[in-house]
PDB file of N, CA and C in Angstrom:
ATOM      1  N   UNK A   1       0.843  -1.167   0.000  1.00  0.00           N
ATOM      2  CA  UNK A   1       0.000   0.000   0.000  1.00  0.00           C
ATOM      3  C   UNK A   1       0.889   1.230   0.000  1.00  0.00           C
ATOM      4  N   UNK A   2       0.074   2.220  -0.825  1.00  0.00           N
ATOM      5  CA  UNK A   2       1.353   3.465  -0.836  1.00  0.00           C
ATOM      6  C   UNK A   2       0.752   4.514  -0.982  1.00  0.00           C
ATOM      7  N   UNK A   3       1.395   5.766  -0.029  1.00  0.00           N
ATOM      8  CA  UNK A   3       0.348   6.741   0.633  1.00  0.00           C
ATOM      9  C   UNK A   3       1.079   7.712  -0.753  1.00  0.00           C
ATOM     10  N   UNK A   4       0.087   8.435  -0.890  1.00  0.00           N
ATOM     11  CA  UNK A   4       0.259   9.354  -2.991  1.00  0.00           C
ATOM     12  C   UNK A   4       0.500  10.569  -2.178  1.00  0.00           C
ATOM     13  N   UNK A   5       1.558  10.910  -2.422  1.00  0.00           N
ATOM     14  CA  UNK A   5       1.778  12.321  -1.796  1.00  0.00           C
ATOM     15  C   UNK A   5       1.753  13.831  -2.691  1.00  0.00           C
ATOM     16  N   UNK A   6       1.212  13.331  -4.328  1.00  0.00           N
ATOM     17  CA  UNK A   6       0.821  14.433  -5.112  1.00  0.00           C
ATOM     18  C   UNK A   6       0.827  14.292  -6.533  1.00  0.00           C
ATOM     19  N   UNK A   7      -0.278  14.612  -6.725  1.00  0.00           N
ATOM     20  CA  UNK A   7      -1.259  14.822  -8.391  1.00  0.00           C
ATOM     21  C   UNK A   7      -0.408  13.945  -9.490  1.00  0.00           C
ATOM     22  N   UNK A   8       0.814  14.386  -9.561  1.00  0.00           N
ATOM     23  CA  UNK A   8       1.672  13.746 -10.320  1.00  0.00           C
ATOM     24  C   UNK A   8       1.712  12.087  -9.710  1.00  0.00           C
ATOM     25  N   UNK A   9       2.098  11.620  -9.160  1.00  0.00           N
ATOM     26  CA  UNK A   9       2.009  10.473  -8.548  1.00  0.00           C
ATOM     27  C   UNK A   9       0.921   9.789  -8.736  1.00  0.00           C
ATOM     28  N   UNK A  10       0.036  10.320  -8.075  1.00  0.00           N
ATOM     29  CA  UNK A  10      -1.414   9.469  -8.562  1.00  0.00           C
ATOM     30  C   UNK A  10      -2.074   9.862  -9.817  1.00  0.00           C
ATOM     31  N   UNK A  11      -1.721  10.739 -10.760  1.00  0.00           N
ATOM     32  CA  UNK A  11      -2.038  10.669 -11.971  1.00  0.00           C
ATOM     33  C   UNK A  11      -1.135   9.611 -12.698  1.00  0.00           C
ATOM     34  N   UNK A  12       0.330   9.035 -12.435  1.00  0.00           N
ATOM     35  CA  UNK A  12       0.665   7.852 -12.719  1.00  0.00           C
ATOM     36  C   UNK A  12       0.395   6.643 -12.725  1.00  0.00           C
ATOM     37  N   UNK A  13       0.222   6.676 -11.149  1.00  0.00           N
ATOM     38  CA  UNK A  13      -0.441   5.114 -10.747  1.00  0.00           C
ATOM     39  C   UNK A  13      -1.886   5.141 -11.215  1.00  0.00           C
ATOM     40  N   UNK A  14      -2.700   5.696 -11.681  1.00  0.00           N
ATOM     41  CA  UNK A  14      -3.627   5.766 -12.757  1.00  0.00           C
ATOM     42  C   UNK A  14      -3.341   5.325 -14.033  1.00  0.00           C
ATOM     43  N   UNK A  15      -2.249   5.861 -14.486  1.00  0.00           N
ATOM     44  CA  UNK A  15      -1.637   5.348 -16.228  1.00  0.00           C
ATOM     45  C   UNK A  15      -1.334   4.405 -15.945  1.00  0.00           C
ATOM     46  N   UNK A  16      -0.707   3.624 -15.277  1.00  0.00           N
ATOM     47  CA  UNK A  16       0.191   2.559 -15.268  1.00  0.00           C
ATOM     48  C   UNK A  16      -0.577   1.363 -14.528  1.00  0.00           C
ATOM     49  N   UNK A  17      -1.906   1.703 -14.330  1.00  0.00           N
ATOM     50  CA  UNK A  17      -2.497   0.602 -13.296  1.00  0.00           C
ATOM     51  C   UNK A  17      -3.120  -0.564 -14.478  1.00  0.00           C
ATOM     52  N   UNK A  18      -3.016  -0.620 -16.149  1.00  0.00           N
ATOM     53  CA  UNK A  18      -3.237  -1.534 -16.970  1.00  0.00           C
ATOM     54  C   UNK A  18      -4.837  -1.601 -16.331  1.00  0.00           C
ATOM     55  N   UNK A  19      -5.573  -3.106 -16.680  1.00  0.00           N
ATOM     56  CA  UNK A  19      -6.639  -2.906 -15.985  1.00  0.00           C
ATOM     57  C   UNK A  19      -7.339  -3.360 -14.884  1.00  0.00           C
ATOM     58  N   UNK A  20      -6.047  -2.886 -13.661  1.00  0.00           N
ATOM     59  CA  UNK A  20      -6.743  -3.237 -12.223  1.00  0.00           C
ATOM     60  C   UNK A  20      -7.351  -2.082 -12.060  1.00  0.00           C
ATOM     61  N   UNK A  21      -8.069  -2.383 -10.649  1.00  0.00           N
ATOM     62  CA  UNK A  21      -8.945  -1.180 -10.231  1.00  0.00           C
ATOM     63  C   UNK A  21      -7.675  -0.533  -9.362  1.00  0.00           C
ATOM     64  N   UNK A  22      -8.098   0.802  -9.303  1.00  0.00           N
ATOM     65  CA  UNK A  22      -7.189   1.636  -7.980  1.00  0.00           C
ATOM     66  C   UNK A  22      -8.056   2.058  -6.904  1.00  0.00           C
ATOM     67  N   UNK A  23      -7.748   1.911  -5.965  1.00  0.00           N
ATOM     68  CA  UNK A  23      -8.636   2.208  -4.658  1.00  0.00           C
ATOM     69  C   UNK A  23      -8.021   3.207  -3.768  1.00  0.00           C
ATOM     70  N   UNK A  24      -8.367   4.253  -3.352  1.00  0.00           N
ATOM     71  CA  UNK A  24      -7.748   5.173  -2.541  1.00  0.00           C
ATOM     72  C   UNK A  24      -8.689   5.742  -1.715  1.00  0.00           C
ATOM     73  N   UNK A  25      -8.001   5.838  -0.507  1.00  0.00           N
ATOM     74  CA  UNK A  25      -8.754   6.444   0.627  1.00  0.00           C
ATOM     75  C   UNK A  25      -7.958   7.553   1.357  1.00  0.00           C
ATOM     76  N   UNK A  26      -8.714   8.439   1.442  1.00  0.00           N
ATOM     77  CA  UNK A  26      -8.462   9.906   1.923  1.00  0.00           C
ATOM     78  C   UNK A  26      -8.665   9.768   3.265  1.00  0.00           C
ATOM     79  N   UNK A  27      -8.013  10.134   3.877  1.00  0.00           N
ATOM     80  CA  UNK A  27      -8.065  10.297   5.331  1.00  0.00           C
ATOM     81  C   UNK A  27      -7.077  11.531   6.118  1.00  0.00           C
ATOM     82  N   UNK A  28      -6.958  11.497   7.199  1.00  0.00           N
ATOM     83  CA  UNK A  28      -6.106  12.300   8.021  1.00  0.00           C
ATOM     84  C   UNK A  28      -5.975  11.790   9.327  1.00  0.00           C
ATOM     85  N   UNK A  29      -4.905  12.316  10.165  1.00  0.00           N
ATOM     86  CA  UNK A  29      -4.336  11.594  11.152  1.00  0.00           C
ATOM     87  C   UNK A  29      -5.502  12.734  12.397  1.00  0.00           C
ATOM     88  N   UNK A  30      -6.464  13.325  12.312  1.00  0.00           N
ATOM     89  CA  UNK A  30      -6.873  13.782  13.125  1.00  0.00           C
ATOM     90  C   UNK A  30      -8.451  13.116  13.016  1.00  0.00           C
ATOM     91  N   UNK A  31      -8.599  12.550  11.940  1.00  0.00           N
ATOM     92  CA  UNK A  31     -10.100  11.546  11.325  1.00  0.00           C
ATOM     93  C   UNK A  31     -10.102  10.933  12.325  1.00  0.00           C
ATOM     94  N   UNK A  32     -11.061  11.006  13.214  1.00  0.00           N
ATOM     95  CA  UNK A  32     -11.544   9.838  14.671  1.00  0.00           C
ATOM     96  C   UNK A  32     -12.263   8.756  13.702  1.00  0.00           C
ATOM     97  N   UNK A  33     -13.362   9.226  12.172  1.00  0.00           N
ATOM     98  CA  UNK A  33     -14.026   8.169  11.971  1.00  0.00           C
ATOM     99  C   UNK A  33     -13.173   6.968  11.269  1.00  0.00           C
ATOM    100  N   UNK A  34     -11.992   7.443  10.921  1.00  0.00           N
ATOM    101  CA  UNK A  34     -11.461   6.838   9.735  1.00  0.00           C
ATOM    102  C   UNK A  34     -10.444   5.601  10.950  1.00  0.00           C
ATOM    103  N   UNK A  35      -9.818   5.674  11.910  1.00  0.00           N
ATOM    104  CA  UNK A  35      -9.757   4.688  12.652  1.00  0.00           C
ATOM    105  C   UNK A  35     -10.194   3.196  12.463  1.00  0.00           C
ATOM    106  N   UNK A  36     -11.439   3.026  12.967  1.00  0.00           N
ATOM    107  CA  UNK A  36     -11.850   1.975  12.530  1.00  0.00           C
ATOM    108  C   UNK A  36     -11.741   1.221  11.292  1.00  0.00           C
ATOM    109  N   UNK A  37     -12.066   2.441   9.861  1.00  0.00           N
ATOM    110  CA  UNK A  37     -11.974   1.678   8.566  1.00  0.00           C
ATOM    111  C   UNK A  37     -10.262   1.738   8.242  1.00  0.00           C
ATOM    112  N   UNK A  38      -9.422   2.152   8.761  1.00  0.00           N
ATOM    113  CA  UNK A  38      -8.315   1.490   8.641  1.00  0.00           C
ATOM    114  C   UNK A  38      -7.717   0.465   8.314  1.00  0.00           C
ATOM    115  N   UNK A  39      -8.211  -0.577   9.585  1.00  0.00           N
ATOM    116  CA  UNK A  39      -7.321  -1.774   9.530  1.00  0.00           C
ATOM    117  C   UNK A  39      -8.422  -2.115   8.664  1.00  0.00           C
ATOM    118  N   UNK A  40      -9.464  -2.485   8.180  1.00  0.00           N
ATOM    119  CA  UNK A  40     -10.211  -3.220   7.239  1.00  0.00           C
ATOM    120  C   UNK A  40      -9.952  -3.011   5.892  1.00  0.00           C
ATOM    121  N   UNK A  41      -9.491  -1.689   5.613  1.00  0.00           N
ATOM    122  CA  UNK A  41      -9.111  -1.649   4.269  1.00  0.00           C
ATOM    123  C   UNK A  41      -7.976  -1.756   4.307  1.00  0.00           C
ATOM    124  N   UNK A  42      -6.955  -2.208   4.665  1.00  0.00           N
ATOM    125  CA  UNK A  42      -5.314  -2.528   5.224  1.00  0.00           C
ATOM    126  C   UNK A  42      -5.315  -3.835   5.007  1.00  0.00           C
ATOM    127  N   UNK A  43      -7.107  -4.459   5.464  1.00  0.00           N
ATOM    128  CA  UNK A  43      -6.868  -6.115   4.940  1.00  0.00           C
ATOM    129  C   UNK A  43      -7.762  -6.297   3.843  1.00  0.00           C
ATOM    130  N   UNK A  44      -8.320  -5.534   2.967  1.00  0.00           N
ATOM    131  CA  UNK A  44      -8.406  -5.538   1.545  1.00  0.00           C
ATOM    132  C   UNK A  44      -7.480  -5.776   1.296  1.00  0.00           C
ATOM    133  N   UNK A  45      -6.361  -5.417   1.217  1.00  0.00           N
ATOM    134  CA  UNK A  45      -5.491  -5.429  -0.028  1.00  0.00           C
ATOM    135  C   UNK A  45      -4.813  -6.567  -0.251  1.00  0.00           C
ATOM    136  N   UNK A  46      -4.762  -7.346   1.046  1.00  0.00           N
ATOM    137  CA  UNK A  46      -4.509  -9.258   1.046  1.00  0.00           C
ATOM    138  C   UNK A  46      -5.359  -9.802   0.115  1.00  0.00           C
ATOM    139  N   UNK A  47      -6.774  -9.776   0.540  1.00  0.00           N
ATOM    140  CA  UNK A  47      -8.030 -10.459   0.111  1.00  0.00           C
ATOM    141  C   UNK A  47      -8.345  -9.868  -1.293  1.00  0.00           C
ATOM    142  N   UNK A  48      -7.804  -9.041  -1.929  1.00  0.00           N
ATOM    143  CA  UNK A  48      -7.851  -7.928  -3.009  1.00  0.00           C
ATOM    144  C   UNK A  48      -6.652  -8.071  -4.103  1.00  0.00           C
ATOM    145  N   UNK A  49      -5.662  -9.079  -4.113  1.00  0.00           N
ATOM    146  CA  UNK A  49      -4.749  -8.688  -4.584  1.00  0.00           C
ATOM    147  C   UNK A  49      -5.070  -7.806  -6.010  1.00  0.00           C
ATOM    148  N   UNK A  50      -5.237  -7.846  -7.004  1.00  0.00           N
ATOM    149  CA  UNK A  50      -5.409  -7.759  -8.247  1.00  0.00           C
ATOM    150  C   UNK A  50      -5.808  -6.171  -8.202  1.00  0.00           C
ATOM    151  N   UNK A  51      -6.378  -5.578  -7.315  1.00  0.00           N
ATOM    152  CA  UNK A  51      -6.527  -4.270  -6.620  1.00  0.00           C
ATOM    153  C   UNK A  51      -5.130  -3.662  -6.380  1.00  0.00           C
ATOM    154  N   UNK A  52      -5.240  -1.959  -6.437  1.00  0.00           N
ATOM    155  CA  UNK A  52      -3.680  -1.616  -6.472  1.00  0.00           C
ATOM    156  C   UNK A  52      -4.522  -0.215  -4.965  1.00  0.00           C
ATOM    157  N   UNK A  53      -4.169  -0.327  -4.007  1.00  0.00           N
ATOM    158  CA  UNK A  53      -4.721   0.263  -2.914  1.00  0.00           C
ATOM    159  C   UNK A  53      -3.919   1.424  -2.532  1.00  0.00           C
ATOM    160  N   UNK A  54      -4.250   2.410  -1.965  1.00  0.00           N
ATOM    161  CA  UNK A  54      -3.293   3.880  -1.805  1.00  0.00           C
ATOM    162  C   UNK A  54      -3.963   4.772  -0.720  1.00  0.00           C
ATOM    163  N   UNK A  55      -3.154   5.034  -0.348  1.00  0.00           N
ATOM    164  CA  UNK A  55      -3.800   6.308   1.068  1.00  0.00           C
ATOM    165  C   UNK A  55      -2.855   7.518   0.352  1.00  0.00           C
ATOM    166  N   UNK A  56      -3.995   9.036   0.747  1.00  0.00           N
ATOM    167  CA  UNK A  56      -4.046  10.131   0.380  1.00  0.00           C
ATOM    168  C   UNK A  56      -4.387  10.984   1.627  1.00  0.00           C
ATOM    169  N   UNK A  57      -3.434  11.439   2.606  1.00  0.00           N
ATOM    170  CA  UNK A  57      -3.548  12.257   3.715  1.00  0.00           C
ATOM    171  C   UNK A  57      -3.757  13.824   3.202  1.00  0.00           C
ATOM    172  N   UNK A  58      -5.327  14.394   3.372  1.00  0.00           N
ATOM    173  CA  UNK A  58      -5.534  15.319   3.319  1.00  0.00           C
ATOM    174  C   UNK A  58      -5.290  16.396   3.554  1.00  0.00           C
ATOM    175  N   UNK A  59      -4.540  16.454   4.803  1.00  0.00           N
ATOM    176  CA  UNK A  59      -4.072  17.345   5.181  1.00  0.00           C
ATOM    177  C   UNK A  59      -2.078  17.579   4.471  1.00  0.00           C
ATOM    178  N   UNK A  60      -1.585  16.689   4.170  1.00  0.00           N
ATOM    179  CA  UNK A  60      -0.590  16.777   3.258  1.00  0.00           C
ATOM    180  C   UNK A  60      -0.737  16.921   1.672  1.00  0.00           C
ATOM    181  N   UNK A  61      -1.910  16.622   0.680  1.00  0.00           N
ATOM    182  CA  UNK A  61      -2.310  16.688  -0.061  1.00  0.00           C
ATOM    183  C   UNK A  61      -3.430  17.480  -0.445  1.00  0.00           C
ATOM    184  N   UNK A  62      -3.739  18.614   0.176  1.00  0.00           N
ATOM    185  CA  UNK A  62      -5.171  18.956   0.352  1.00  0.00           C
ATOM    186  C   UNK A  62      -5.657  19.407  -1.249  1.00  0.00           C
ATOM    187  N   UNK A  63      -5.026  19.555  -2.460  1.00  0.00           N
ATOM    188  CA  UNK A  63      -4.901  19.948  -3.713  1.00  0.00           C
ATOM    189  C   UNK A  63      -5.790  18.733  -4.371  1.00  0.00           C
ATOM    190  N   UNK A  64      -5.145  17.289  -4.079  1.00  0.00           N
ATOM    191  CA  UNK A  64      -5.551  16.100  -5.059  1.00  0.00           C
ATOM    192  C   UNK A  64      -7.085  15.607  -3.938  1.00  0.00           C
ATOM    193  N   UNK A  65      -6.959  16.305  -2.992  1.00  0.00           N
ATOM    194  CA  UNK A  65      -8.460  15.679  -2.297  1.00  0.00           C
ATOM    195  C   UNK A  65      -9.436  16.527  -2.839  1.00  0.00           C
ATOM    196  N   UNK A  66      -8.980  17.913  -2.979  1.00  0.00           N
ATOM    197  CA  UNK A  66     -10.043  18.968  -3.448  1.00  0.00           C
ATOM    198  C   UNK A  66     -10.295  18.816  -4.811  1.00  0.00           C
ATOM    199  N   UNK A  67      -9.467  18.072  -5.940  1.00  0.00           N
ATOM    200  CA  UNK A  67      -9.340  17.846  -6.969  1.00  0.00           C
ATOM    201  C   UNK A  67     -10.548  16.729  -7.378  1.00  0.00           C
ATOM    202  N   UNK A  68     -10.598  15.716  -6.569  1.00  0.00           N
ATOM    203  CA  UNK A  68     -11.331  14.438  -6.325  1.00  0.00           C
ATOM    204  C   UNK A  68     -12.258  14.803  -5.851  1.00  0.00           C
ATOM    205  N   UNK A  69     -13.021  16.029  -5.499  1.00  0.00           N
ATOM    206  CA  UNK A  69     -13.930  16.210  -4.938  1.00  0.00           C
ATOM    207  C   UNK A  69     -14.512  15.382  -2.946  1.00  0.00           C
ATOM    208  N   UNK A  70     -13.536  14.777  -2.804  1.00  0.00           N
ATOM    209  CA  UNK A  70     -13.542  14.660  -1.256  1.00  0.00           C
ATOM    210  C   UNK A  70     -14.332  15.810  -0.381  1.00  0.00           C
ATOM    211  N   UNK A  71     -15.563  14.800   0.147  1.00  0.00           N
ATOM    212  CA  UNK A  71     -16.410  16.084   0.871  1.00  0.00           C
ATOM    213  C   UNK A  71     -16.588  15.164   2.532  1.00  0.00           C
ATOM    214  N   UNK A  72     -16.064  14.436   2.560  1.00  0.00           N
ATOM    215  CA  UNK A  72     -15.664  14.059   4.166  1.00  0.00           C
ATOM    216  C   UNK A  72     -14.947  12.782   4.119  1.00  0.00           C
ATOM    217  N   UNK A  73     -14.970  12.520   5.348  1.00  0.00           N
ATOM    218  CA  UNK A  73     -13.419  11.597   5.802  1.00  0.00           C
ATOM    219  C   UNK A  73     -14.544  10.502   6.110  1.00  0.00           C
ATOM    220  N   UNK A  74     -13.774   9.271   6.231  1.00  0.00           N
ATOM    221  CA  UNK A  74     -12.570   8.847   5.272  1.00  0.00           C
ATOM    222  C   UNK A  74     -14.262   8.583   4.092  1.00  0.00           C
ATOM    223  N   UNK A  75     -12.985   8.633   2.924  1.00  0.00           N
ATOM    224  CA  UNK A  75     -13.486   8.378   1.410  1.00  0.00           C
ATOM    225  C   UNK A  75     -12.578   7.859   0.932  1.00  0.00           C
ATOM    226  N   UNK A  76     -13.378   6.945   0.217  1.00  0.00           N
ATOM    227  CA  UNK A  76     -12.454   5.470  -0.297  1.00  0.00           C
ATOM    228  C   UNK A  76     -13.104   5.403  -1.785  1.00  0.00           C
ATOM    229  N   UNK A  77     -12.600   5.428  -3.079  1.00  0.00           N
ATOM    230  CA  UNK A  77     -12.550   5.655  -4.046  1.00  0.00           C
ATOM    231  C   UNK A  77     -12.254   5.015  -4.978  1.00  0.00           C
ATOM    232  N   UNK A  78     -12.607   4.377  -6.114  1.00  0.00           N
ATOM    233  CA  UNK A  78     -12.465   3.317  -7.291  1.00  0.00           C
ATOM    234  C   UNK A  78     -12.392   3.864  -8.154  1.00  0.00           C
ATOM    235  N   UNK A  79     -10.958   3.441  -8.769  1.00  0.00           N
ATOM    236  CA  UNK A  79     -11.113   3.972 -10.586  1.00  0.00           C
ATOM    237  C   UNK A  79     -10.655   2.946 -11.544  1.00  0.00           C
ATOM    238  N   UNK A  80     -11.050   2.920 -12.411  1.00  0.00           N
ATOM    239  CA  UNK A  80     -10.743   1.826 -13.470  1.00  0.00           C
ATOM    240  C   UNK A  80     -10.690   2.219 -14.768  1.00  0.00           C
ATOM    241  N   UNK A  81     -10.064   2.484 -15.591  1.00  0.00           N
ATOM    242  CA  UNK A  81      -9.438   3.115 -16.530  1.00  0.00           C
ATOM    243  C   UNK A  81      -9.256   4.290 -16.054  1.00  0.00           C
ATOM    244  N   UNK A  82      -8.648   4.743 -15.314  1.00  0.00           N
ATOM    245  CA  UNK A  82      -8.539   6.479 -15.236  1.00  0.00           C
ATOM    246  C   UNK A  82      -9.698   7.083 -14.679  1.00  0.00           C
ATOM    247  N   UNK A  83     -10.898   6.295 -14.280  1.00  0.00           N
ATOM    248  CA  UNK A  83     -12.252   7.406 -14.262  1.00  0.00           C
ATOM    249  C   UNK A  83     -12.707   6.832 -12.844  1.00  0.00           C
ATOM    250  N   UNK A  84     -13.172   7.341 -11.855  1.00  0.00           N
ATOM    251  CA  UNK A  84     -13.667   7.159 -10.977  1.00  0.00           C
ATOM    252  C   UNK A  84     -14.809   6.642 -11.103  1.00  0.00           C
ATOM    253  N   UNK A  85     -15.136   5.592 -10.427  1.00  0.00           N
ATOM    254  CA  UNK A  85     -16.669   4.505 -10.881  1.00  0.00           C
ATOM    255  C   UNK A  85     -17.377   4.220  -9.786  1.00  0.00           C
ATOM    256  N   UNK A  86     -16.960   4.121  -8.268  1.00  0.00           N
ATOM    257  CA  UNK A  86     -17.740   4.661  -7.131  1.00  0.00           C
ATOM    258  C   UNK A  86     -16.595   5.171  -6.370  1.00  0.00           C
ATOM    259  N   UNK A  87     -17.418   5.504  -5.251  1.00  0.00           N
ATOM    260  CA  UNK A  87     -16.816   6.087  -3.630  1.00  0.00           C
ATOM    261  C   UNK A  87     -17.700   5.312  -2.323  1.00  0.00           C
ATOM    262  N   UNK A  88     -17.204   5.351  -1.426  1.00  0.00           N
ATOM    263  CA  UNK A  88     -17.675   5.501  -0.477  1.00  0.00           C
ATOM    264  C   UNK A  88     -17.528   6.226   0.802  1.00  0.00           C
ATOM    265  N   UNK A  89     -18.828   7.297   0.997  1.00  0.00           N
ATOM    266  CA  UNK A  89     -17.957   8.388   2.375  1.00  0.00           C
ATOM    267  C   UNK A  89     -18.413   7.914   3.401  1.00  0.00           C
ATOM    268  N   UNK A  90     -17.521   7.769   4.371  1.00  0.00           N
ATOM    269  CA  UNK A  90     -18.045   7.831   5.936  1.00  0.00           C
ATOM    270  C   UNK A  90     -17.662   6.371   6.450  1.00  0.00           C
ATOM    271  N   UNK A  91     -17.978   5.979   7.633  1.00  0.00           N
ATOM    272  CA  UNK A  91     -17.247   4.834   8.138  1.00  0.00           C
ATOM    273  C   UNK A  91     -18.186   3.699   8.600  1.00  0.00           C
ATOM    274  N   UNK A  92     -19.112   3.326   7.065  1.00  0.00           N
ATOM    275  CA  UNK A  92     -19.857   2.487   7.385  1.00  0.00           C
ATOM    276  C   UNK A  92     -18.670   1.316   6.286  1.00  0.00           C
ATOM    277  N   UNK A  93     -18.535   0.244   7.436  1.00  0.00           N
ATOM    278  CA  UNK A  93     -17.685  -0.941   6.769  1.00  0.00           C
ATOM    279  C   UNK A  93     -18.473  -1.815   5.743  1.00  0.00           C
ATOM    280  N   UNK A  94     -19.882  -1.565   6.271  1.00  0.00           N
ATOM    281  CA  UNK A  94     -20.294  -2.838   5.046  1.00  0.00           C
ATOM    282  C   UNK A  94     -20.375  -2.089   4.091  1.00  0.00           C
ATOM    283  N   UNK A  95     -20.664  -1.198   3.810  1.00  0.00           N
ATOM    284  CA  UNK A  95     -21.009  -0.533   2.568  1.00  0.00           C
ATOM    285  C   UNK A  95     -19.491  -1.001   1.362  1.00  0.00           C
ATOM    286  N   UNK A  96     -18.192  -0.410   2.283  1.00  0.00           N
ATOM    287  CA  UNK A  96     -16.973  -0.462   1.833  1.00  0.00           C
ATOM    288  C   UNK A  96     -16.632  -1.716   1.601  1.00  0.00           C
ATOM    289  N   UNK A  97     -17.007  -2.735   2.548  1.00  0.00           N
ATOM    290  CA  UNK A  97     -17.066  -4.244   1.598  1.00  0.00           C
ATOM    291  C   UNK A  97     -17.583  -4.861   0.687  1.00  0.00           C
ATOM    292  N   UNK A  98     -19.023  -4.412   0.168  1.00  0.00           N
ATOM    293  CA  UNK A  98     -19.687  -4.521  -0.047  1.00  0.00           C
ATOM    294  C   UNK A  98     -19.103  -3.807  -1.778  1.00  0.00           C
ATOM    295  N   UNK A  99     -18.403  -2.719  -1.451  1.00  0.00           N
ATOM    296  CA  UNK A  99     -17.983  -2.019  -2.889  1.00  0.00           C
ATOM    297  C   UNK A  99     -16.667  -2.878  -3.387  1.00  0.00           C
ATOM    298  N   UNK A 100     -15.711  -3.273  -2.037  1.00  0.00           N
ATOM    299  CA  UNK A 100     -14.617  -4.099  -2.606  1.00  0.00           C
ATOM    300  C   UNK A 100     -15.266  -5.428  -3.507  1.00  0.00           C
ATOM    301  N   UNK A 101     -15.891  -5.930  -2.998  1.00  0.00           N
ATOM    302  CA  UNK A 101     -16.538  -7.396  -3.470  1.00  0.00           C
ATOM    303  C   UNK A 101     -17.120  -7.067  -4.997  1.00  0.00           C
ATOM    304  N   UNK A 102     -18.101  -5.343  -5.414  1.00  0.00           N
ATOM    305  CA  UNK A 102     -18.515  -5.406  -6.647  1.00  0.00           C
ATOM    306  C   UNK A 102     -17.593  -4.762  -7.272  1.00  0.00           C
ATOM    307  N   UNK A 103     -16.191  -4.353  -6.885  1.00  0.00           N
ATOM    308  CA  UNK A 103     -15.707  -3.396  -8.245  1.00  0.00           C
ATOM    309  C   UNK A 103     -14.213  -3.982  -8.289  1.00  0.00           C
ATOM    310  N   UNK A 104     -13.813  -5.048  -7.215  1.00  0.00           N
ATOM    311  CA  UNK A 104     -12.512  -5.142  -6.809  1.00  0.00           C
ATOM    312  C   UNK A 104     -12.497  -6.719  -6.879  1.00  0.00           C
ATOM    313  N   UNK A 105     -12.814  -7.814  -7.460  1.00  0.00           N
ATOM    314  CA  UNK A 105     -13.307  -8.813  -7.223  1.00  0.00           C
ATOM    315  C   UNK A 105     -12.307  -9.817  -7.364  1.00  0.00           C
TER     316      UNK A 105
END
């Protein structure tokens, strides 16, 4: 897993992701909700291989979150060819499993 520390970067791992999905989740080290969905999406990426997974700290990046339209924490994000195809905001886990299982399979 590898935290994108700017536009350039994750506009790469976009080009170069062939056709896995990319999954990224926005968070910050002051996010109380994002805690919990942590370690669960930490163990996506076992159960996920074929998935290319990335953390995006908002508060170090605040350009590519505002870019992505990020409108609260944590948001966890799917793209597949280059285009974003869902999200999920807030720190409901099933929902976020529930998206790994249909877009990440």
């Amino acid at each position: 897993m590898k935290t994108i520390a700017s536009k350039e970067e994750f506009d790469e791992i976009l080009a170069t992701s062939a056709d896995r999905v990319v999954i990224v989740m926005y968070t910050a080290s002051w996010c109380r909700p994002c805690i919990p969905v942590m370690p669960i999406f930490k163990d996506m990426e076992r159960d996920h291989p074929n998935a290319i997974l990335n953390i995006v700290d908002v508060v170090q990046s605040e350009d590519l979150a505002a870019e992505n339209e990020v409108a609260g924490l944590p948001t966890v994000q799917f793209f597949k060819d280059g285009k974003k195809i869902h999200e999920v905001i807030g720190h409901n886990i099933q929902k976020l499993v529930d998206a790994f299982k249909k877009y990440a399979p």
